[in-house]
PDB file of N, CA and C in Angstrom:
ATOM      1  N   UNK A   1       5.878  -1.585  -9.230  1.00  0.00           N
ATOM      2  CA  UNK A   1       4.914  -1.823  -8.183  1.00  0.00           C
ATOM      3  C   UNK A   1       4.836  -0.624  -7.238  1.00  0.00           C
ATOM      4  N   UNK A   2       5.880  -0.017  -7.245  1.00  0.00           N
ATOM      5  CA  UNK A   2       6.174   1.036  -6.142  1.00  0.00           C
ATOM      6  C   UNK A   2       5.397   2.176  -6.818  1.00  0.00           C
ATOM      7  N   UNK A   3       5.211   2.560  -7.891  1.00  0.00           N
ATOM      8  CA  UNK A   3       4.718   3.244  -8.610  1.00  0.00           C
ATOM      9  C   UNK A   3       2.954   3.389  -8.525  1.00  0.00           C
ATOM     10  N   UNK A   4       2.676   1.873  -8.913  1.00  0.00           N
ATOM     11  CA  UNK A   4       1.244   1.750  -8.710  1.00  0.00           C
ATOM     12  C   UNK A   4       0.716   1.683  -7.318  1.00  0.00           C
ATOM     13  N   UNK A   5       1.007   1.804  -6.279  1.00  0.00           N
ATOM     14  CA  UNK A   5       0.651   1.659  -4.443  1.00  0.00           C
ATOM     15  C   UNK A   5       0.587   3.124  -4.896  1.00  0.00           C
ATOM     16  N   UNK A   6       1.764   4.263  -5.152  1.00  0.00           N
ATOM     17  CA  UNK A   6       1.786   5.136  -4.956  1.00  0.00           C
ATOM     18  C   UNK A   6       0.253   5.881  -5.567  1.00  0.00           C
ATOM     19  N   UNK A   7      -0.141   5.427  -7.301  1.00  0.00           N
ATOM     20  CA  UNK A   7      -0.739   5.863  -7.760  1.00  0.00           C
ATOM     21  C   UNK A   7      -2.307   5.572  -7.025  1.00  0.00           C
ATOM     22  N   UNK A   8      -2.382   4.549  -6.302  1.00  0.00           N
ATOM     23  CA  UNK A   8      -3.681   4.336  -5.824  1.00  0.00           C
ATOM     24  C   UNK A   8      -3.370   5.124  -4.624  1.00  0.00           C
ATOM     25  N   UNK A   9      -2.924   5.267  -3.815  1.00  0.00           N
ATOM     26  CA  UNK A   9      -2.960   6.147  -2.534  1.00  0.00           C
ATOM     27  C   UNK A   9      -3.391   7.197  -2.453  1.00  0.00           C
ATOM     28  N   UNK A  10      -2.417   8.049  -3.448  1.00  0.00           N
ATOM     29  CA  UNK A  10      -2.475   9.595  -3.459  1.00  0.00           C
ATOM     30  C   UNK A  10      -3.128  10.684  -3.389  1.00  0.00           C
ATOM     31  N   UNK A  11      -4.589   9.622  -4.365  1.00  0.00           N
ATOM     32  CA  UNK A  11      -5.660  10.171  -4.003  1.00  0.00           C
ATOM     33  C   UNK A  11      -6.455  10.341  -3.153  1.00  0.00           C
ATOM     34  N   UNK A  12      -6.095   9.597  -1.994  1.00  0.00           N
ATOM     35  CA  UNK A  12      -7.232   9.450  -1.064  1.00  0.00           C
ATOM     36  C   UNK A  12      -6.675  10.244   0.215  1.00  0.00           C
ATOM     37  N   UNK A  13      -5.544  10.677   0.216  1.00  0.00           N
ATOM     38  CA  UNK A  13      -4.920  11.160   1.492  1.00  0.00           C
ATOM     39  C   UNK A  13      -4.798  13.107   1.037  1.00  0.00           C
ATOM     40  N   UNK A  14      -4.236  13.424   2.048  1.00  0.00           N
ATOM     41  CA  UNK A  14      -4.016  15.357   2.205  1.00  0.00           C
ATOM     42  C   UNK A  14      -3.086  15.723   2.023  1.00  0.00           C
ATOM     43  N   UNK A  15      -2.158  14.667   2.368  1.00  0.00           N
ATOM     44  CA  UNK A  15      -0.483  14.765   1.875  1.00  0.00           C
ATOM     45  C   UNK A  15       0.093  14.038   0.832  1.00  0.00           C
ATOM     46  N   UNK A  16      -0.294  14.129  -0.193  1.00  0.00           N
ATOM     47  CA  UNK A  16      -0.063  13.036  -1.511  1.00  0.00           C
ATOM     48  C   UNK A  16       2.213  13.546  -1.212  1.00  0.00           C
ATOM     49  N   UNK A  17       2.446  14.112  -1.151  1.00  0.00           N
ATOM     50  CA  UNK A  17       3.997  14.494  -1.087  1.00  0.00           C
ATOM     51  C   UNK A  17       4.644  13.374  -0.128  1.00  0.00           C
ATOM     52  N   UNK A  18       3.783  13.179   0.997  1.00  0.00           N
ATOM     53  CA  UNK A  18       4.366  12.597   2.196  1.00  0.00           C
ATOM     54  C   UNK A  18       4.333  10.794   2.043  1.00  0.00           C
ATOM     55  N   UNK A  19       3.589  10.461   0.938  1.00  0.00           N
ATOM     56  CA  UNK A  19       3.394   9.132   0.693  1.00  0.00           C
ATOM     57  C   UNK A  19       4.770   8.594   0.703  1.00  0.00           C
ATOM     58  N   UNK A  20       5.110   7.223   0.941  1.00  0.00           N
ATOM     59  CA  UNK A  20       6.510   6.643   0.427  1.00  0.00           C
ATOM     60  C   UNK A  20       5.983   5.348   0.533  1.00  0.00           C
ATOM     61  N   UNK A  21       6.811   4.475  -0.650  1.00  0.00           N
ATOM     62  CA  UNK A  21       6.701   2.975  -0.442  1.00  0.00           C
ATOM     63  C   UNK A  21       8.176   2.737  -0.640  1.00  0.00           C
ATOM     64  N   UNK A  22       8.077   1.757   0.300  1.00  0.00           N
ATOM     65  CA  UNK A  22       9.703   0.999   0.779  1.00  0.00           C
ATOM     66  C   UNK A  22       9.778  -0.451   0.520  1.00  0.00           C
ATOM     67  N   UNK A  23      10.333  -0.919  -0.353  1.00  0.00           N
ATOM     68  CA  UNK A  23      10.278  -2.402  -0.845  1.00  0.00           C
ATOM     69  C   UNK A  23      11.961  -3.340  -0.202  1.00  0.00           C
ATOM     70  N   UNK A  24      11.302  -4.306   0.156  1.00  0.00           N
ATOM     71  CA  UNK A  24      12.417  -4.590   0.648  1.00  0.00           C
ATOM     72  C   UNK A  24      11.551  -6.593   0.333  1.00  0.00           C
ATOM     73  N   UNK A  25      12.890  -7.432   0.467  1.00  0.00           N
ATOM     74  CA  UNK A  25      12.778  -8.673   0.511  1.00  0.00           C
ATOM     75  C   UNK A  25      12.508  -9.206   2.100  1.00  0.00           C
ATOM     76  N   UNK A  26      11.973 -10.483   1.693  1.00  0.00           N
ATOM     77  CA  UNK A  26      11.619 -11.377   2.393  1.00  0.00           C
ATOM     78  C   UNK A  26      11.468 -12.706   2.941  1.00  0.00           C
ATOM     79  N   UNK A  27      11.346 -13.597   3.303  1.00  0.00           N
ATOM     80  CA  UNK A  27      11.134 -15.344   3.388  1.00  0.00           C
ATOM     81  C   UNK A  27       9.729 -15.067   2.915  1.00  0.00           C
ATOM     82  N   UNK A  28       9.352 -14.667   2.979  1.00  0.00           N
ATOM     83  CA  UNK A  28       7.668 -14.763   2.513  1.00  0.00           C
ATOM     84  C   UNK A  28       7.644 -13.968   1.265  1.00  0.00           C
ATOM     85  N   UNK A  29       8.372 -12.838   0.272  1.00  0.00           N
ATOM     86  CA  UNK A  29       8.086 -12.890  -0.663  1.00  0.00           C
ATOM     87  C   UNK A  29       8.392 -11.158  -0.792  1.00  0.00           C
ATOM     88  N   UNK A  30       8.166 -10.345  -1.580  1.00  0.00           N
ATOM     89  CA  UNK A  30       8.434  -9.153  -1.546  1.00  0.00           C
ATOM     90  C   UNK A  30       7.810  -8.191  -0.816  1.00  0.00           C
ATOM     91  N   UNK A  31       7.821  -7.438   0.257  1.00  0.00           N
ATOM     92  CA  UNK A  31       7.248  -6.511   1.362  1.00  0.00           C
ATOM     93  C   UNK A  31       7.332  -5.580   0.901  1.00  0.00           C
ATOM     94  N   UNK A  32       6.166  -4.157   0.227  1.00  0.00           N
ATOM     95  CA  UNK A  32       5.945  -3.098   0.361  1.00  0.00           C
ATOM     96  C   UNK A  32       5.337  -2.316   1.797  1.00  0.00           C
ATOM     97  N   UNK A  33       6.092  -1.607   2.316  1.00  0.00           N
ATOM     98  CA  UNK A  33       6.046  -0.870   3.239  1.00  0.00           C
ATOM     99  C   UNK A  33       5.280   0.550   2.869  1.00  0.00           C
ATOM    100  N   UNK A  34       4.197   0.913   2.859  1.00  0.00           N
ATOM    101  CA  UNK A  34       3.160   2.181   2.468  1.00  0.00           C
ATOM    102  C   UNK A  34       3.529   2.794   3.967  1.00  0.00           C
ATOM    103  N   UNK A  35       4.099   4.346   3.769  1.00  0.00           N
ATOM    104  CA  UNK A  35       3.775   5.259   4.940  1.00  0.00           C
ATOM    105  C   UNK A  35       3.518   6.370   4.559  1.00  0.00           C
ATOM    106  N   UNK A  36       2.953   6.915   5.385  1.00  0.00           N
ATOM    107  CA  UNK A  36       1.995   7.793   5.077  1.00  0.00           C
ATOM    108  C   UNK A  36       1.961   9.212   5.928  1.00  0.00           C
ATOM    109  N   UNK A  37       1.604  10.532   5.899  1.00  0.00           N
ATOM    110  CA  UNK A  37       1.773  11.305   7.017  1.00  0.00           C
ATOM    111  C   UNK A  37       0.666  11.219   8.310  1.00  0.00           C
ATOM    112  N   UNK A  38       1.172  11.235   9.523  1.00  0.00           N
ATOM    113  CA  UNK A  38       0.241  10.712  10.471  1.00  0.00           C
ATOM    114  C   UNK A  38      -0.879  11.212  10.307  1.00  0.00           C
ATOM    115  N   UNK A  39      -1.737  12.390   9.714  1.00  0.00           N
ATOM    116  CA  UNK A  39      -3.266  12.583   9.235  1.00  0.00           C
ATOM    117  C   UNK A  39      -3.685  11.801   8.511  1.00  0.00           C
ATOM    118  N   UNK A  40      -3.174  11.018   8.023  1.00  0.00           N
ATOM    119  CA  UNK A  40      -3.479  10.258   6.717  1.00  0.00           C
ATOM    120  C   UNK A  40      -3.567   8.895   7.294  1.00  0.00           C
ATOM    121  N   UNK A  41      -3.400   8.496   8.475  1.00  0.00           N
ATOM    122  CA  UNK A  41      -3.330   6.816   8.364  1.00  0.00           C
ATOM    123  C   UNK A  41      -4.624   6.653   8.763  1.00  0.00           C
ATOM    124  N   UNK A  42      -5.707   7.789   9.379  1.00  0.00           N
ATOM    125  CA  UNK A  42      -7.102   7.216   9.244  1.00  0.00           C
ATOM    126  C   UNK A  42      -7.636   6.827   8.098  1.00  0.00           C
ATOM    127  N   UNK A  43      -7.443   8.073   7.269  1.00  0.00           N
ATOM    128  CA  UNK A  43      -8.092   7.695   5.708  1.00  0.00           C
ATOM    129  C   UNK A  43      -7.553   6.402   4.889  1.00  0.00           C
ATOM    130  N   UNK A  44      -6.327   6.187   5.349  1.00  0.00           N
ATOM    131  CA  UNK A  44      -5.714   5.101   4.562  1.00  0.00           C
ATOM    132  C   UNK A  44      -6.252   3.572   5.012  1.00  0.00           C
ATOM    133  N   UNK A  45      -6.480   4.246   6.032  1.00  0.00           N
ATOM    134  CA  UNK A  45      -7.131   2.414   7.175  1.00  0.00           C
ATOM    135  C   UNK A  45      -8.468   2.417   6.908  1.00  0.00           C
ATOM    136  N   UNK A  46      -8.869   3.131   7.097  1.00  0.00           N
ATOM    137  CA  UNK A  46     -10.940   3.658   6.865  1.00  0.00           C
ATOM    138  C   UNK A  46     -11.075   2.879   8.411  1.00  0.00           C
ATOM    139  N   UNK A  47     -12.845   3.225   7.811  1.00  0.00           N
ATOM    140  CA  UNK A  47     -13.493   2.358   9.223  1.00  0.00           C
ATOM    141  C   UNK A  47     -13.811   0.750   9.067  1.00  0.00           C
ATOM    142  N   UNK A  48     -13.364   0.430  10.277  1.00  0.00           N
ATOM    143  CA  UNK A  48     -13.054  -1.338  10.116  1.00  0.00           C
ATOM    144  C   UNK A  48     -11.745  -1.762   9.381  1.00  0.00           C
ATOM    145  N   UNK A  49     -10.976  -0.778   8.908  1.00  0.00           N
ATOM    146  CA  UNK A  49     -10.048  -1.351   7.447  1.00  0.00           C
ATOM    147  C   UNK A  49     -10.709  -2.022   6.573  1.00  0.00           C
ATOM    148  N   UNK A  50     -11.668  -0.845   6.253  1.00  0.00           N
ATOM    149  CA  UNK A  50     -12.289  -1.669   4.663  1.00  0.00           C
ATOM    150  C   UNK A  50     -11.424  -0.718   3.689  1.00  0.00           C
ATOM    151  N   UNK A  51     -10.372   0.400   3.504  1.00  0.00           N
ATOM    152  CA  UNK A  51     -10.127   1.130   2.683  1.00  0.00           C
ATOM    153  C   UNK A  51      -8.801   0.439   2.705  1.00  0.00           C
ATOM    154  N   UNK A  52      -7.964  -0.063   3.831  1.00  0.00           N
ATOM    155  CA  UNK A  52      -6.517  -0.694   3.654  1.00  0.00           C
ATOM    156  C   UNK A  52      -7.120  -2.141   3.060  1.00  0.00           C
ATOM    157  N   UNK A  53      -7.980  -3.052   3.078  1.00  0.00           N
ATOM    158  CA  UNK A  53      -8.386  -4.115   2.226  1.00  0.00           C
ATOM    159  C   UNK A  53      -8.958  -3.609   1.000  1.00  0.00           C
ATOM    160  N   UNK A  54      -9.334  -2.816   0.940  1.00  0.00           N
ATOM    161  CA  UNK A  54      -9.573  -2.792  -0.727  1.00  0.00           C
ATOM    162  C   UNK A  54      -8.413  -2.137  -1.196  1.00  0.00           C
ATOM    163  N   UNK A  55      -7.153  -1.674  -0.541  1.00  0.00           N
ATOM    164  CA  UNK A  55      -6.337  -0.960  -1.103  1.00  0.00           C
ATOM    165  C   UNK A  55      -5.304  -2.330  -1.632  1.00  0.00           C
ATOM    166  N   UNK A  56      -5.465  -3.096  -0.471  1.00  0.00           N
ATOM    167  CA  UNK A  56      -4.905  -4.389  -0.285  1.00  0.00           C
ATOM    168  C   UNK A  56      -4.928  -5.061  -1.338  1.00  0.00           C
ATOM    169  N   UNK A  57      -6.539  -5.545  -1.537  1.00  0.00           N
ATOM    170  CA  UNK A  57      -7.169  -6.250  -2.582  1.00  0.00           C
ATOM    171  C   UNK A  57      -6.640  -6.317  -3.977  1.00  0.00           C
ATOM    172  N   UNK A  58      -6.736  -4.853  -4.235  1.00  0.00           N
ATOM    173  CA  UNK A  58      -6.152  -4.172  -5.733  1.00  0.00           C
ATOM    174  C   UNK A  58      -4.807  -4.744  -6.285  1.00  0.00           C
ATOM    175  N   UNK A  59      -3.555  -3.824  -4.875  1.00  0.00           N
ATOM    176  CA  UNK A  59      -2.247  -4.315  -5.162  1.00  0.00           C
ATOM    177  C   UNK A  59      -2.389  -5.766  -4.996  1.00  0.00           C
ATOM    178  N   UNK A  60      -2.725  -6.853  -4.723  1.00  0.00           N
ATOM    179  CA  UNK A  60      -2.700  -7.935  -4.486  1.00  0.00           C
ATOM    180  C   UNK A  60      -2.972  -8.434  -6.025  1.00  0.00           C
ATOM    181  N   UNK A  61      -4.205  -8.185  -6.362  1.00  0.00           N
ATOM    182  CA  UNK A  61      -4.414  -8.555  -8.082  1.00  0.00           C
ATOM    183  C   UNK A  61      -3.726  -7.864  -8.889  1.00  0.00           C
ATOM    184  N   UNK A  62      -3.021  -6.543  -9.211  1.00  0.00           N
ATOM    185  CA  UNK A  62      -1.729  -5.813  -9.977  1.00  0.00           C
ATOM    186  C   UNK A  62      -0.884  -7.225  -9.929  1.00  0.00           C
ATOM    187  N   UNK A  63      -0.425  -7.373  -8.991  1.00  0.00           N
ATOM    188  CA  UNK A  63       0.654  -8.286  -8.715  1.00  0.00           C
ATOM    189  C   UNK A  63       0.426  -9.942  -8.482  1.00  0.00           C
ATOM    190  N   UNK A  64      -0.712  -9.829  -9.107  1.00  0.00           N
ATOM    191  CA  UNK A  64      -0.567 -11.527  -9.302  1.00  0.00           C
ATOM    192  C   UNK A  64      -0.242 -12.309 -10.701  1.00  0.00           C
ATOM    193  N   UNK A  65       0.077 -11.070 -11.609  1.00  0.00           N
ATOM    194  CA  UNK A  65       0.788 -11.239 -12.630  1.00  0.00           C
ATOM    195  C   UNK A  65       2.315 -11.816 -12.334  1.00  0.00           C
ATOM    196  N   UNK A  66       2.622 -11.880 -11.147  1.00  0.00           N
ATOM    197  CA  UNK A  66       3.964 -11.970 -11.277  1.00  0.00           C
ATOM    198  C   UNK A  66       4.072 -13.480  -9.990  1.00  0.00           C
ATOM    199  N   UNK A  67       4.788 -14.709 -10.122  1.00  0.00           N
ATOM    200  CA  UNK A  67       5.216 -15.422  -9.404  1.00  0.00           C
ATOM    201  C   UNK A  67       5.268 -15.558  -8.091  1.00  0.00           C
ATOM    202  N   UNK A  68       6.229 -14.059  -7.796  1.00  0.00           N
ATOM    203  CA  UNK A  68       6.498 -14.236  -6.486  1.00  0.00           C
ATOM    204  C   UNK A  68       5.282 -13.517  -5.714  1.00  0.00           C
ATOM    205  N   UNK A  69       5.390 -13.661  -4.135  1.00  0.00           N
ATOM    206  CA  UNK A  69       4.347 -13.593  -3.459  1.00  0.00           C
ATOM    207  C   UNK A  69       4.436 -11.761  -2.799  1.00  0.00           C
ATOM    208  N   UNK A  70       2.959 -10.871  -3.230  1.00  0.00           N
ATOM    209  CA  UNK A  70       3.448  -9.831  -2.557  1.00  0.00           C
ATOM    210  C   UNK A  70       2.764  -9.676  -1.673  1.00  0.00           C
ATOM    211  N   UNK A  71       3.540  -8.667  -0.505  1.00  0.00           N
ATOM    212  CA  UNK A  71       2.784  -8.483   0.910  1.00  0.00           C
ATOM    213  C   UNK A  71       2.736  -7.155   0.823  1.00  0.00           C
ATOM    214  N   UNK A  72       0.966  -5.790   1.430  1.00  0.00           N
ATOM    215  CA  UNK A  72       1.649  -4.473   1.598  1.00  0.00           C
ATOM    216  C   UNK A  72       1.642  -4.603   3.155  1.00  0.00           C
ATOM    217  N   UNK A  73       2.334  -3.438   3.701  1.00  0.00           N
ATOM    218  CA  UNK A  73       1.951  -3.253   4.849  1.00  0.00           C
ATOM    219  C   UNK A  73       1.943  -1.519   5.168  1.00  0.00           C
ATOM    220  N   UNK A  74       1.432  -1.663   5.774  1.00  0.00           N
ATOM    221  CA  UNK A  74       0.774   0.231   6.175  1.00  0.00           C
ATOM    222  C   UNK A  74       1.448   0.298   7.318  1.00  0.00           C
ATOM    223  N   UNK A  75       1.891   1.743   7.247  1.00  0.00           N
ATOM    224  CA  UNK A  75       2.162   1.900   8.281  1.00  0.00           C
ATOM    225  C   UNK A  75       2.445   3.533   8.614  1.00  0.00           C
TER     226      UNK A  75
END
């Protein structure tokens, strides 16, 4: 999973190097943590956060192959 956040991101930002996803557990289900270099969290959010919901959207359907529940969060 950490793999595929990464692979959809990379492209859209200036610092593809500076990307990281941080997975960690939860009561609610598995938490990916997306950060990004601070130039990059406009492009990653877009305008309105239509680019973090469709980024959202995506990993959300990748991972509905699987049981447990996933969350990303940007940051």
């Amino acid at each position: 999973m950490i793999h595929f956040i990464q692979t959809v991101v990379k492209p859209i930002v200036d610092y593809p190097e500076a990307v990281e996803v941080i997975h960690r557990k939860d009561r609610r289900g598995d938490v990916y943590a997306l950060i990004v270099h601070p130039e990059d969290k406009g492009k990653v959010i877009g305008k309105n956060g239509r680019v973090a919901k469709a980024i959202r959207s995506v990993v959300y359907a990748y991972a509905s192959k699987h049981p447990q529940k996933v969350y990303l969060d940007i940051q």
